[in-house]
Protein backbone atom coordinates (compact mmCIF):
# COMPACT_ATOMS: atom_id res chain seq x y z
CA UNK A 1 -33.85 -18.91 -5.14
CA UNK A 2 -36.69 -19.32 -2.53
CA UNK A 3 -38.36 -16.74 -0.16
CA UNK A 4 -36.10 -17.52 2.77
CA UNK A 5 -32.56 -16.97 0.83
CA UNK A 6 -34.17 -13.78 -0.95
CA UNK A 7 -34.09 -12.49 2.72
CA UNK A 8 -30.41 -12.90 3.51
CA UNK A 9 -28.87 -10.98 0.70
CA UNK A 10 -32.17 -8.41 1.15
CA UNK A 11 -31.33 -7.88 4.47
CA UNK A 12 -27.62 -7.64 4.28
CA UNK A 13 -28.12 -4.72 2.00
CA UNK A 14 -30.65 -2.83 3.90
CA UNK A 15 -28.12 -2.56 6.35
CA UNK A 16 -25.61 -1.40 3.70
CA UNK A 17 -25.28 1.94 5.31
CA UNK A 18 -23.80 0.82 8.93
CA UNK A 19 -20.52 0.05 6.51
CA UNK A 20 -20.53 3.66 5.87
CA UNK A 21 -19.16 3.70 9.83
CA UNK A 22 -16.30 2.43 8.58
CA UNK A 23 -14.38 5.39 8.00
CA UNK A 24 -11.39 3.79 5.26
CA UNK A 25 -14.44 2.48 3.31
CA UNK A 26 -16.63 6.06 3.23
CA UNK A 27 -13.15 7.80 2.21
CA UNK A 28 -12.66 5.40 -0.59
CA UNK A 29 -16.29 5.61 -1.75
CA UNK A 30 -15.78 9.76 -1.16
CA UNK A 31 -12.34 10.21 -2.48
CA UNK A 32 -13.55 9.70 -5.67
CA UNK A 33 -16.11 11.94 -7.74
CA UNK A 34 -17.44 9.23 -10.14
CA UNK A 35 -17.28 6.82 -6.87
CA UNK A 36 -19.33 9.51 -4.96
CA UNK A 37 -22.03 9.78 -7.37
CA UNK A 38 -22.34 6.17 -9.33
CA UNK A 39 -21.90 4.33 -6.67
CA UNK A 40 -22.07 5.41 -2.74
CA UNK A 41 -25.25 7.42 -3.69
CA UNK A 42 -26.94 4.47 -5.71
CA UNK A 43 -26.12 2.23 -3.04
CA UNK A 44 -27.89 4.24 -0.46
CA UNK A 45 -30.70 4.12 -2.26
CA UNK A 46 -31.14 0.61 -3.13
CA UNK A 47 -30.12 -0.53 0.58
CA UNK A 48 -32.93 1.79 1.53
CA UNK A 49 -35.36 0.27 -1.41
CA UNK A 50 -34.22 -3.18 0.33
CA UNK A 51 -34.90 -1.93 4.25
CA UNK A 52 -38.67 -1.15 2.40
CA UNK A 53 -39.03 -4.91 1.09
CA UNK A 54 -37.70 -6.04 5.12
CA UNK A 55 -40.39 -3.44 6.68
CA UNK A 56 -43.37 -4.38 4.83
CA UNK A 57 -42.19 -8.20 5.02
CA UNK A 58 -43.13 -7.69 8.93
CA UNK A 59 -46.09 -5.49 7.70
CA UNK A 60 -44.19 -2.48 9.59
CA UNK A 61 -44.55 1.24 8.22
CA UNK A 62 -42.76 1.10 4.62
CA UNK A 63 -43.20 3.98 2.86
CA UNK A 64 -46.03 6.82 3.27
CA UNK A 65 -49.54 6.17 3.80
CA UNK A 66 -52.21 5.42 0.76
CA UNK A 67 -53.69 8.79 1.96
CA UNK A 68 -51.41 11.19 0.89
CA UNK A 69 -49.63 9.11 -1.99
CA UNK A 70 -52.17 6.95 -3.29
CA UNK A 71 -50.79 6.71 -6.96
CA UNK A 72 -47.34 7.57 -5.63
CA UNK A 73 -47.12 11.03 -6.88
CA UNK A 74 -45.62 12.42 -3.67
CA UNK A 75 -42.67 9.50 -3.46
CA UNK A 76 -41.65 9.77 -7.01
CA UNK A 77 -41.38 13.61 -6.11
CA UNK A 78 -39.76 13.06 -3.06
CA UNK A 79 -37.18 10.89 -4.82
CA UNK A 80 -36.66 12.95 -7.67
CA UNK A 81 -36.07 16.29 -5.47
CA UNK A 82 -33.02 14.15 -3.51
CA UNK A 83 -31.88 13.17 -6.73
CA UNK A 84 -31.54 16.66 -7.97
CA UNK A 85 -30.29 18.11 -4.92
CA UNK A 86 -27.09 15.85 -4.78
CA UNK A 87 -26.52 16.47 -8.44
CA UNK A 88 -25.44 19.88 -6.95
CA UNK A 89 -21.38 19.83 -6.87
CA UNK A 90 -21.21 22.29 -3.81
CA UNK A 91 -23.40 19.81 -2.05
CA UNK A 92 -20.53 16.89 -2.23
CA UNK A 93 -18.34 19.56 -1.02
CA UNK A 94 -20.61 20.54 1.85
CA UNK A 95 -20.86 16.67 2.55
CA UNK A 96 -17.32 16.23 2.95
CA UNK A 97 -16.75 19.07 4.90
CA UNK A 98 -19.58 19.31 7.27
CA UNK A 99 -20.69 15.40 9.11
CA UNK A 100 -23.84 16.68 9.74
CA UNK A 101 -24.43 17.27 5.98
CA UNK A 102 -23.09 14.04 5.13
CA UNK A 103 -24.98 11.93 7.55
CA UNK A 104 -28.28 13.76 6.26
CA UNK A 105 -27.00 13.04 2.54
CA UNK A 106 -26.77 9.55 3.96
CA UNK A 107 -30.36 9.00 5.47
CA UNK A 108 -31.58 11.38 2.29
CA UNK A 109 -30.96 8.82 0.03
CA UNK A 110 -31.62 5.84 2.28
CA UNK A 111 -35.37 7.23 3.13
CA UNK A 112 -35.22 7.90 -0.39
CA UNK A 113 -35.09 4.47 -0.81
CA UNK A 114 -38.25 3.48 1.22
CA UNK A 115 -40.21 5.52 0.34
CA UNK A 116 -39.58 4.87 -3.70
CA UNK A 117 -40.10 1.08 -3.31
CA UNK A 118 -43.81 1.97 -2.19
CA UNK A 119 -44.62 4.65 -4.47
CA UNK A 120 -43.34 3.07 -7.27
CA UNK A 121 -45.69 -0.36 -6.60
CA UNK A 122 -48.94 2.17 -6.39
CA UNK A 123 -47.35 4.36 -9.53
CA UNK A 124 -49.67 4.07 -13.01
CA UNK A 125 -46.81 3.21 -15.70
CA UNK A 126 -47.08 6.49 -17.43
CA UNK A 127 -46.58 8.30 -14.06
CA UNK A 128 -43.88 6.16 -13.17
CA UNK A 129 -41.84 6.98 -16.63
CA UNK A 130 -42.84 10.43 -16.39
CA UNK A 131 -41.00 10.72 -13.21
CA UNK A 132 -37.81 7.77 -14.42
CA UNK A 133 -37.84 10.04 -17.44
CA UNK A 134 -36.93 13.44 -15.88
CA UNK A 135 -34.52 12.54 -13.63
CA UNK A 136 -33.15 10.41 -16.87
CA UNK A 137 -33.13 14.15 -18.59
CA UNK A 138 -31.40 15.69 -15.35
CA UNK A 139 -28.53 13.68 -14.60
CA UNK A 140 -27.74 13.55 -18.36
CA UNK A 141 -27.83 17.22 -18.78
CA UNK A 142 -25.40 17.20 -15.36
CA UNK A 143 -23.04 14.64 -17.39
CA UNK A 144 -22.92 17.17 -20.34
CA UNK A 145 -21.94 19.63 -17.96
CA UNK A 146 -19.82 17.86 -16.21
CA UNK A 147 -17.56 17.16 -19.19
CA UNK A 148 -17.82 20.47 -20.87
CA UNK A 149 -16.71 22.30 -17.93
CA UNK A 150 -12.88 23.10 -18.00
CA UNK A 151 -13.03 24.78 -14.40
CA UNK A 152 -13.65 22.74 -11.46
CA UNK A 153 -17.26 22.36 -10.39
CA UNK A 154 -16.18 20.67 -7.12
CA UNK A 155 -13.13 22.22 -4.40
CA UNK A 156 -13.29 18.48 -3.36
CA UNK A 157 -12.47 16.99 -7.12
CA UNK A 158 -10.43 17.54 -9.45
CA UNK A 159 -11.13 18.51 -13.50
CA UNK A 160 -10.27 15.06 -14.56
CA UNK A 161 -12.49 13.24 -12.00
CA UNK A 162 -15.30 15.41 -13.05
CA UNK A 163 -15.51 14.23 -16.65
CA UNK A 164 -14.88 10.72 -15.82
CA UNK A 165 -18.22 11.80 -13.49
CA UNK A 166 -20.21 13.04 -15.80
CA UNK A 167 -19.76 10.02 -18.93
CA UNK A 168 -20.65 7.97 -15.75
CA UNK A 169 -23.60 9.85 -15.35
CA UNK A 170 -24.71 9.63 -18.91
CA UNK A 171 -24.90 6.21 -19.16
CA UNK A 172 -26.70 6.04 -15.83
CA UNK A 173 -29.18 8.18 -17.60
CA UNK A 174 -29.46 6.06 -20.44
CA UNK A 175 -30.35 2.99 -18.03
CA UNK A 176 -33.04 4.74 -16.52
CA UNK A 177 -34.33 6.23 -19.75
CA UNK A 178 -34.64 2.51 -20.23
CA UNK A 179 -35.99 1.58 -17.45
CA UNK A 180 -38.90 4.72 -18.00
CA UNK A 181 -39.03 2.97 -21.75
CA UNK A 182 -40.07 -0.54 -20.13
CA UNK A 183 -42.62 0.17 -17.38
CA UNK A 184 -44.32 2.60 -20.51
CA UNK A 185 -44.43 -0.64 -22.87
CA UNK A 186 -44.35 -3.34 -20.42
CA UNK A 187 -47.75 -2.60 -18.85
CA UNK A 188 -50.99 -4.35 -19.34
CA UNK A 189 -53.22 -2.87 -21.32
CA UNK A 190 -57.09 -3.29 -21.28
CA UNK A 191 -58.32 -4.96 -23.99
CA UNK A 192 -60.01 -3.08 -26.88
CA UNK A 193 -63.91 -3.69 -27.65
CA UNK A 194 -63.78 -5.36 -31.35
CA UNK A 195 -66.05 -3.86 -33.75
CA UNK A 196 -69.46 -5.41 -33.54
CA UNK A 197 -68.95 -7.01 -29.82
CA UNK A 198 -71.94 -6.99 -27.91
CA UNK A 199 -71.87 -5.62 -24.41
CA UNK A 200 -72.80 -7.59 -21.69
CA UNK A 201 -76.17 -6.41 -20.06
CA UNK A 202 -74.76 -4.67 -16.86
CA UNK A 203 -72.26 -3.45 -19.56
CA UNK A 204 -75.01 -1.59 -21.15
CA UNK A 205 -76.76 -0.76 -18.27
CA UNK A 206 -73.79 1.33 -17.13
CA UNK A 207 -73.97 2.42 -20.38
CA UNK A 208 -77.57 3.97 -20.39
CA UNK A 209 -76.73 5.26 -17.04
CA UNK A 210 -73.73 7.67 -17.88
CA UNK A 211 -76.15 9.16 -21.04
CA UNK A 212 -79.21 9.80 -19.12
CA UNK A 213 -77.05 11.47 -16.15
């Protein structure tokens, strides 16, 4: 697939969340728990990871500034704190009961999105996993909770839906403990100086220089 049809289905699902409009769709997405959280959410945060490829395709604003997330630190943060907040049953309640919660849970995860495509381009690998890693940890601890729990953890959802929401959300965990697993092994290493390799003259140099200082 070349550059110009990459852009069609890119674009299409930056603008993912104008569906959400649609109120018969967001009720079917919201009128179920495992629906709520393995899919709408997701969703929302790839279209947003998408609207960051569009942006920076017409070199607009996507993501924040080298400055203040130069290895992308503060993005991986931000993403991980909107992650954990939503993992919070009485915040799907609060989202289906109050529209201004549930628009901000909307552009939450959608920002989310932008941001995390950026930050995760500047990340070093073992940051990167670090960060996959944790919120791999969270959401499967929420699973196990999810299950175990005989009362319901949600007004909105019922006992039932709530395990069939948390097995969801172990194997999401699983795929992103894999995904932490790859960008940890997948990324280039420097090469090792054999024994008996002779450095290169500015190579010593450099050398000299950091024992005299």
């Amino acid at each position: 697939m070349n550059t110009a049809s990459r852009r069609v289905p890119t674009g299409l699902l930056a603008a993912l969340p104008l569906l959400l409009l649609w109120a018969p769709l967001r009720q079917l997405l919201e009128g179920s728990m495992a629906l709520h959280m393995l899919v709408e959410l997701p969703l929302l945060l790839a279209s947003g990871w998408a609207a960051g490829a569009v942006l920076a395709h017409h070199r607009l604003p996507a993501g924040l500034p080298c400055r203040v997330d130069a290895h992308g630190v503060l993005g991986l943060a931000f993403a991980s704190c909107v992650g954990a907040l939503w993992m919070i049953p009485s915040m799907l309640d609060l989202s289906l009961l109050d529209a201004g919660v549930q628009w901000a849970k909307y552009g939450a995860w959608w920002l989310s999105g932008v941001v995390l495509r950026a930050s995760w381009r500047r990340s070093e690998p073992e940051i990167a996993a670090f960060f996959v890693g944790n919120m791999a940890w969270m959401l499967a601890t929420a699973g196990l909770l999810y299950q175990d729990e005989e009362q319901r953890l949600c007004v909105s959802y019922l006992v039932d839906e709530q395990a069939v929401a948390g097995k969801g959300l172990i194997v999401l965990a699983l795929v992103l403990a894999g995904l932490a697993l790859h960008r940890a092994v997948a990324a280039p290493r420097p090469a090792a100086i054999q024994p008996g390799e002779r450095l290169t003259p500015d190579a010593g140099e450099r050398t000299s220089g950091m024992i005299r200082r």
